[in-house]
N, C-alpha and C. Protein backbone atom coordinates (compact mmCIF):
# COMPACT_ATOMS: atom_id res chain seq x y z
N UNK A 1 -16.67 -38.65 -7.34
CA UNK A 1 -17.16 -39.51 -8.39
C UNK A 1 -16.56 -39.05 -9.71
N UNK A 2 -16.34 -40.05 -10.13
CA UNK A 2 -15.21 -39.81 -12.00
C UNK A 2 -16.53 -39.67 -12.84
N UNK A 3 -16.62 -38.46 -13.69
CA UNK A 3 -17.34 -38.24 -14.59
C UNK A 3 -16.59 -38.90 -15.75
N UNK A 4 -16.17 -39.74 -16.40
CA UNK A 4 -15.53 -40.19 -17.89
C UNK A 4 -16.81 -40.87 -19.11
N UNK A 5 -16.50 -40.53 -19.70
CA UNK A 5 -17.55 -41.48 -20.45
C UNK A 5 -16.82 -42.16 -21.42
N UNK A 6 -17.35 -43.55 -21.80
CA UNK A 6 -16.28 -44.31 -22.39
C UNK A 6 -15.70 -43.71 -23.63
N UNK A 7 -16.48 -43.02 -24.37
CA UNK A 7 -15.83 -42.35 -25.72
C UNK A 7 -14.84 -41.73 -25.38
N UNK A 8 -13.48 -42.01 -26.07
CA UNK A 8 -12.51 -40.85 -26.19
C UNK A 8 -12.54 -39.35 -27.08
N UNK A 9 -12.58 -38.36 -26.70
CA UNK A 9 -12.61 -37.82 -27.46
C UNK A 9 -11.43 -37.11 -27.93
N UNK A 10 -11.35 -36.81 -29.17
CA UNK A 10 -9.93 -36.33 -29.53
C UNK A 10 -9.97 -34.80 -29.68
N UNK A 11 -9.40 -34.11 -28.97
CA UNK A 11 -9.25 -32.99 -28.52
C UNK A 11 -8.54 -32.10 -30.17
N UNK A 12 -7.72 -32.58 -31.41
CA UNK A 12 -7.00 -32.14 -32.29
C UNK A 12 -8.51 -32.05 -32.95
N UNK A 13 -8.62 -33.11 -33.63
CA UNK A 13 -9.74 -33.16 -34.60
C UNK A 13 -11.15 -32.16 -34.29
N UNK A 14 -11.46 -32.22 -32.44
CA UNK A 14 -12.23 -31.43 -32.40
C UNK A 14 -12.22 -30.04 -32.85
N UNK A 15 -11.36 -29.09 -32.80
CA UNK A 15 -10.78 -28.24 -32.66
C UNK A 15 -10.62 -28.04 -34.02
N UNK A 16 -10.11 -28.77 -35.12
CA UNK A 16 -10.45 -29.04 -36.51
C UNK A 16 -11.69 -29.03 -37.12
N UNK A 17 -12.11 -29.16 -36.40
CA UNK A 17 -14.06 -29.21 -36.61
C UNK A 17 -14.87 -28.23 -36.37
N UNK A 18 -14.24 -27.74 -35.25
CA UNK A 18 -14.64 -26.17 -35.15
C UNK A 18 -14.65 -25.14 -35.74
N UNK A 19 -12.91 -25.15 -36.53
CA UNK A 19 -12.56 -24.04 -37.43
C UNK A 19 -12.82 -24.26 -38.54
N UNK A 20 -13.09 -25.44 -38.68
CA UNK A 20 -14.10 -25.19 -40.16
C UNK A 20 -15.61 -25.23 -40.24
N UNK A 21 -16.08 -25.63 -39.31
CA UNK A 21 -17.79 -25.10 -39.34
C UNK A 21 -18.15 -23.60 -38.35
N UNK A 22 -17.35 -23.16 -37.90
CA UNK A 22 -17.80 -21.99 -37.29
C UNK A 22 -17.16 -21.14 -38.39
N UNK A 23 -18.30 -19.82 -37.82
CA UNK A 23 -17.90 -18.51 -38.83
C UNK A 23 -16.13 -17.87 -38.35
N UNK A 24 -15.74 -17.56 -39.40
CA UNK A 24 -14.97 -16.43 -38.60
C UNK A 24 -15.15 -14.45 -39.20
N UNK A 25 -15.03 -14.29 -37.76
CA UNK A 25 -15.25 -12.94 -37.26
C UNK A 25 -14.09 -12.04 -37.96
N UNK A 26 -14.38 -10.83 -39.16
CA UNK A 26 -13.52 -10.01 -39.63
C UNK A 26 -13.71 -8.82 -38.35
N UNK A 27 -12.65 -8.63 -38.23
CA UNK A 27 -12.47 -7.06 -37.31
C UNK A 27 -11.73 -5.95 -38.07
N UNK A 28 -11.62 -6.02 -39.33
CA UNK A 28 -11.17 -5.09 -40.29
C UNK A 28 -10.05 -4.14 -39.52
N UNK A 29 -8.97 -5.44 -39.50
CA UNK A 29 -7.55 -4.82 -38.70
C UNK A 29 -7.69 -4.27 -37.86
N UNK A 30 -8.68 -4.53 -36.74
CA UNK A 30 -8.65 -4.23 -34.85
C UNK A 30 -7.58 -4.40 -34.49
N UNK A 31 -7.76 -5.75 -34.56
CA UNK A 31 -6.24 -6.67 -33.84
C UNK A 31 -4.87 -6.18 -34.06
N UNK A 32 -4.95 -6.07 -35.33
CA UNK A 32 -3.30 -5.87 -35.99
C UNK A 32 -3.09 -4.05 -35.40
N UNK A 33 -3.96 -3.18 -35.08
CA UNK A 33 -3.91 -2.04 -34.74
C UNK A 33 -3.89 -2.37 -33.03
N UNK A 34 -4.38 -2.58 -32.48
CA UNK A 34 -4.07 -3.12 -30.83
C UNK A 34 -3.10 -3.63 -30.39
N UNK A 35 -2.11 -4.32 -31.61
CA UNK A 35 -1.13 -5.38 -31.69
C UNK A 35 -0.11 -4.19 -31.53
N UNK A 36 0.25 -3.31 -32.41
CA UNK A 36 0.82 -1.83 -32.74
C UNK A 36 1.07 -1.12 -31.71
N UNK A 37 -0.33 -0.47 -31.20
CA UNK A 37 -0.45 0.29 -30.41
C UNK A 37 0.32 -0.34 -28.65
N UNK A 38 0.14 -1.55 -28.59
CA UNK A 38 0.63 -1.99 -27.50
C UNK A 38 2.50 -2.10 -27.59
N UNK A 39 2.73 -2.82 -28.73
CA UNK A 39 4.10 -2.68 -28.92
C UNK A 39 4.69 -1.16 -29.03
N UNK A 40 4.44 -0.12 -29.48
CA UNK A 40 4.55 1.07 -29.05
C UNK A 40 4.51 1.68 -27.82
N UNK A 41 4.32 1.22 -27.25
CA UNK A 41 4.19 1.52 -25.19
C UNK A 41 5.62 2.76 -24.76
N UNK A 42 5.43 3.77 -24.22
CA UNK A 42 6.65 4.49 -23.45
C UNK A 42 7.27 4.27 -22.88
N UNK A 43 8.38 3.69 -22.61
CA UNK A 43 9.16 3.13 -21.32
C UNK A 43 9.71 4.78 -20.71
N UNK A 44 9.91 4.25 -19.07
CA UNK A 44 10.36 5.55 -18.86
C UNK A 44 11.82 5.46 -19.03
N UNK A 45 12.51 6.88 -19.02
CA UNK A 45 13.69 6.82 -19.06
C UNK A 45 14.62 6.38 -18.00
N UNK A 46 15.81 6.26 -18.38
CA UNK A 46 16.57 5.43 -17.35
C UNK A 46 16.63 6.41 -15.77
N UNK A 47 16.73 7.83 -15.99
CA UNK A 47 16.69 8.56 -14.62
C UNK A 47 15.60 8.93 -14.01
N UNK A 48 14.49 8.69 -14.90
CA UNK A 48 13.29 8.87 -14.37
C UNK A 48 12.78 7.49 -13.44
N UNK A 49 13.24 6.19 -13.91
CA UNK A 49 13.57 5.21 -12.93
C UNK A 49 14.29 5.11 -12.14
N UNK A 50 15.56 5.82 -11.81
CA UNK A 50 16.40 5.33 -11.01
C UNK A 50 15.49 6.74 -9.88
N UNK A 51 15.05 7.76 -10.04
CA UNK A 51 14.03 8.73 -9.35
C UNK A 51 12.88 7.90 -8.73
N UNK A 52 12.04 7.42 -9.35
CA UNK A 52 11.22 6.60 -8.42
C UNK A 52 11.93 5.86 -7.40
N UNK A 53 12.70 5.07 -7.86
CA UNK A 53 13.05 3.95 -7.12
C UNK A 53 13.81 4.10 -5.83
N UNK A 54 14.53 5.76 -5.94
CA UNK A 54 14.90 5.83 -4.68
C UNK A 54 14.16 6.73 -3.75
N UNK A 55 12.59 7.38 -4.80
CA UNK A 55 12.17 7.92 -3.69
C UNK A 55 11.16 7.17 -2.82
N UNK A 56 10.86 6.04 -3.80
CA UNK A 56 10.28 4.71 -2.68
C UNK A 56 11.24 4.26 -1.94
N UNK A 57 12.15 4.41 -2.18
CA UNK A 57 13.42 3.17 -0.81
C UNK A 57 13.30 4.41 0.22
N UNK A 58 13.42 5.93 -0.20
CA UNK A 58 13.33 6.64 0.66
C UNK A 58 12.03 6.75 1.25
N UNK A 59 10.78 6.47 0.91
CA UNK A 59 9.72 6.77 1.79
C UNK A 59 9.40 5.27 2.71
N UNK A 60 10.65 4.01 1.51
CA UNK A 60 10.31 2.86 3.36
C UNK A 60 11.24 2.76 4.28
N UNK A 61 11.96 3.84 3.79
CA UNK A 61 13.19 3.91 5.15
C UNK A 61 12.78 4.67 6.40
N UNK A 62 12.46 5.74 5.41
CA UNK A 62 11.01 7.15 6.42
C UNK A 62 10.03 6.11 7.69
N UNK A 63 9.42 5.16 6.55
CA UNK A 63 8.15 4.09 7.29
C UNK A 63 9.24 3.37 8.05
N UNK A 64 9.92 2.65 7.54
CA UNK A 64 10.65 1.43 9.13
C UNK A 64 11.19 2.64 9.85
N UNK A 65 11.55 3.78 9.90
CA UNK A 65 12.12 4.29 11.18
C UNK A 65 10.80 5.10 11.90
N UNK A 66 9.75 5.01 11.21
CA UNK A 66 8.87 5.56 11.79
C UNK A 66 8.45 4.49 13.43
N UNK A 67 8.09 3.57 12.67
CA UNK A 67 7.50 2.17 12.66
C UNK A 67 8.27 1.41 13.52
N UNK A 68 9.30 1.29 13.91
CA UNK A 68 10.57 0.41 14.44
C UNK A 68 10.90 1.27 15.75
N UNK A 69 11.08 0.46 16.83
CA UNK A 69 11.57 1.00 18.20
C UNK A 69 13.26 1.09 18.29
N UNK A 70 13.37 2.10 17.57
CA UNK A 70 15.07 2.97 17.37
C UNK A 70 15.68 2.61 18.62
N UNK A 71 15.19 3.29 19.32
CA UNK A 71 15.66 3.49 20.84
C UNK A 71 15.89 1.99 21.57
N UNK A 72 14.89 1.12 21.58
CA UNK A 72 14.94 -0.12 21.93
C UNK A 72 16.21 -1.03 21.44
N UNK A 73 16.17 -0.75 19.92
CA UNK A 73 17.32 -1.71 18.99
C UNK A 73 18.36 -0.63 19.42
N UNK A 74 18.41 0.26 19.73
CA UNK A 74 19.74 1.00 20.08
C UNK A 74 20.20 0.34 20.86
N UNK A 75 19.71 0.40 21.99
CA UNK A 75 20.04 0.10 23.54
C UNK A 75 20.68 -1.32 23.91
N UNK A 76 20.22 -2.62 22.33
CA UNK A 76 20.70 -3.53 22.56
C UNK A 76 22.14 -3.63 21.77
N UNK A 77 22.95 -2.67 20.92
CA UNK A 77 24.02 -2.25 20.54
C UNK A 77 24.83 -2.55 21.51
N UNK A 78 26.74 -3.02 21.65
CA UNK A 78 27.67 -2.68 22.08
C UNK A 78 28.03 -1.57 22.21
N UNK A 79 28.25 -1.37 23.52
CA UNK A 79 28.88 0.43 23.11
C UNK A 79 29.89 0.71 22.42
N UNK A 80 30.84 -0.51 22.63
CA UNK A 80 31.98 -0.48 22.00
C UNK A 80 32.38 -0.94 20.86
N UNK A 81 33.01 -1.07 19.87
CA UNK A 81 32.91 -1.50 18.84
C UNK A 81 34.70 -1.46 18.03
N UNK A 82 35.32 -2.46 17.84
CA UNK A 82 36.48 -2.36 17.10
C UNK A 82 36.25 -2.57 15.69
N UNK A 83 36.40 -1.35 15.32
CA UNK A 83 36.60 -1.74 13.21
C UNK A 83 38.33 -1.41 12.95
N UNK A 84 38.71 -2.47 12.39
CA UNK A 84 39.86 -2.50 11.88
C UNK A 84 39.81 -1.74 10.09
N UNK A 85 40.47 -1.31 9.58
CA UNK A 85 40.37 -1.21 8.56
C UNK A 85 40.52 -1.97 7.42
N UNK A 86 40.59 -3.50 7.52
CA UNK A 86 40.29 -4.14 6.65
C UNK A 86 38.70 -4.98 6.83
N UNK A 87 38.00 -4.72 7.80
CA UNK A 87 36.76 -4.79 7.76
C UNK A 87 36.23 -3.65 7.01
N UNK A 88 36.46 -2.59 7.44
CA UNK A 88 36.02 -1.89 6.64
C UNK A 88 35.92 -1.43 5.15
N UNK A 89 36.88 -2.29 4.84
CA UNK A 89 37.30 -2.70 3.16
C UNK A 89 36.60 -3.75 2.88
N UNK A 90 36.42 -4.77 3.78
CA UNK A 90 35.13 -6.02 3.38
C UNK A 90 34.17 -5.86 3.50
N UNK A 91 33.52 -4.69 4.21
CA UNK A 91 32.05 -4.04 3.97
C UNK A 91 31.85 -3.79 3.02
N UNK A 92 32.46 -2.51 2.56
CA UNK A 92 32.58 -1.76 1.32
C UNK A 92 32.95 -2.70 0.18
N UNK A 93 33.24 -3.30 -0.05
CA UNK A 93 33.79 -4.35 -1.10
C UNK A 93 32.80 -5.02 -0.97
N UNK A 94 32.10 -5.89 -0.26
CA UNK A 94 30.39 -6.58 -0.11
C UNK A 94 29.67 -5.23 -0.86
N UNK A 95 29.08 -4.81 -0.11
CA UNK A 95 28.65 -3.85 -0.62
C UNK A 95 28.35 -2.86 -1.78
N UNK A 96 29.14 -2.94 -2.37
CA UNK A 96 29.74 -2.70 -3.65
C UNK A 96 29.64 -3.85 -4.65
N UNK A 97 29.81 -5.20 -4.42
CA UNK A 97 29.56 -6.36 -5.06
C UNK A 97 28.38 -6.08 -5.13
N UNK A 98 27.60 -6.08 -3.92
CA UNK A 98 25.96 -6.29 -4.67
C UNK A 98 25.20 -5.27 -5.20
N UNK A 99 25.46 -4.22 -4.87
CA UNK A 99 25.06 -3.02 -5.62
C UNK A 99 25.48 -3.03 -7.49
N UNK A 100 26.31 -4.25 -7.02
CA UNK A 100 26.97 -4.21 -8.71
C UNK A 100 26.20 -5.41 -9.46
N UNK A 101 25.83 -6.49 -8.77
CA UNK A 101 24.93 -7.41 -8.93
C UNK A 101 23.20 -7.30 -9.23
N UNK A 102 23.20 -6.65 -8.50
CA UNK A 102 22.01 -5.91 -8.11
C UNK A 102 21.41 -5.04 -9.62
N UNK A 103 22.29 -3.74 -9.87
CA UNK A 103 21.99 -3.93 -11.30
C UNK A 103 22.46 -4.29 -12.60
N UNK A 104 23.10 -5.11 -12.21
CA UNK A 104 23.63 -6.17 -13.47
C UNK A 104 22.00 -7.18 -14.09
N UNK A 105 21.62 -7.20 -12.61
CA UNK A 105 20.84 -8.25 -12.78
C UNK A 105 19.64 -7.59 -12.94
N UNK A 106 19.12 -5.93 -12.64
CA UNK A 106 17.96 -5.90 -13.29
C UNK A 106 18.31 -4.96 -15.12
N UNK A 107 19.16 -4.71 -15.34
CA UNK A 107 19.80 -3.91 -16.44
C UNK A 107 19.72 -5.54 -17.77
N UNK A 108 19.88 -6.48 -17.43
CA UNK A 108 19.78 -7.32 -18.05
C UNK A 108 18.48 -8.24 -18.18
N UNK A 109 17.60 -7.86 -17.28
CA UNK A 109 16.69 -8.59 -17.29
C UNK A 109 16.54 -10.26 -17.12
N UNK A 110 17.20 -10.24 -16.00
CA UNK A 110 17.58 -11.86 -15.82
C UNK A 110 16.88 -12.52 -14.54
N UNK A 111 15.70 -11.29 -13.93
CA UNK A 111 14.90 -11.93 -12.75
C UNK A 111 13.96 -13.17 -12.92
C-alpha cells in the first residue's frame, strides 16, 4: 500500500526551515580539532608494508599447502614436461608484467 499524501512537500525549503528555527550547537572547536587529529593519522612506512604483506602471502601459502591434497594434485602432473627456453622467457616476462602492474596499480592508487 502507497503511503503519499497529496501535499508535496519540498524537501529544499524544508531544510531551510530547519536551520533557521533550530538552535545551533557550539562545540568550541571539537570538530575543527577531530578534523586535525584525523588528518594527522601515521601511515606506515613503505617497508614496513611491503613486511606485512609478505608475511601474510607467506602465512596463506603455509595455509593452502597445509589445507590442499599436495600429493593428490601431484599425482595428476605429467611426468614429463618440455620447457623450451623461450617459454621460459614468456613466463618470466608474464610474470614480471604483472608484478609490475600489480604495483603500479596499488603505488598509484587506482583500485
Amino acid at each position: 500500500m502507497n503511503r503519499e499524501t497529496n501535499t508535496d512537500i519540498n524537501i529544499d525549503s524544508l531544510f531551510a526551515e530547519l536551520r533557521n528555527t533550530e538552535p545551533c550547537m557550539q562545540d568550541q572547536g571539537f570538530s575543527t580539532r577531530i578534523v586535525v587529529e584525523l588528518e594527522q593519522k601515521a601511515e606506515l612506512s613503505f617497508f614496513k608494508d611491503a613486511l606485512i604483506t609478505m608475511l601474510f602471502t607467506l602465512i596463506g601459502c603455509l595455509l593452502a599447502y597445509a589445507f590442499f591434497p599436495v600429493a593428490e594434485l601431484m599425482a595428476l602432473l605429467p611426468s614429463s614436461i618440455h620447457i623450451s627456453p623461450m617459454s621460459l622467457l614468456t613466463l618470466g616476462g608474464s610474470a614480471a608484467l604483472a608484478c609490475c602492474a600489480a604495483y603500479w596499480t596499488l603505488d598509484t592508487d587506482r583500485i
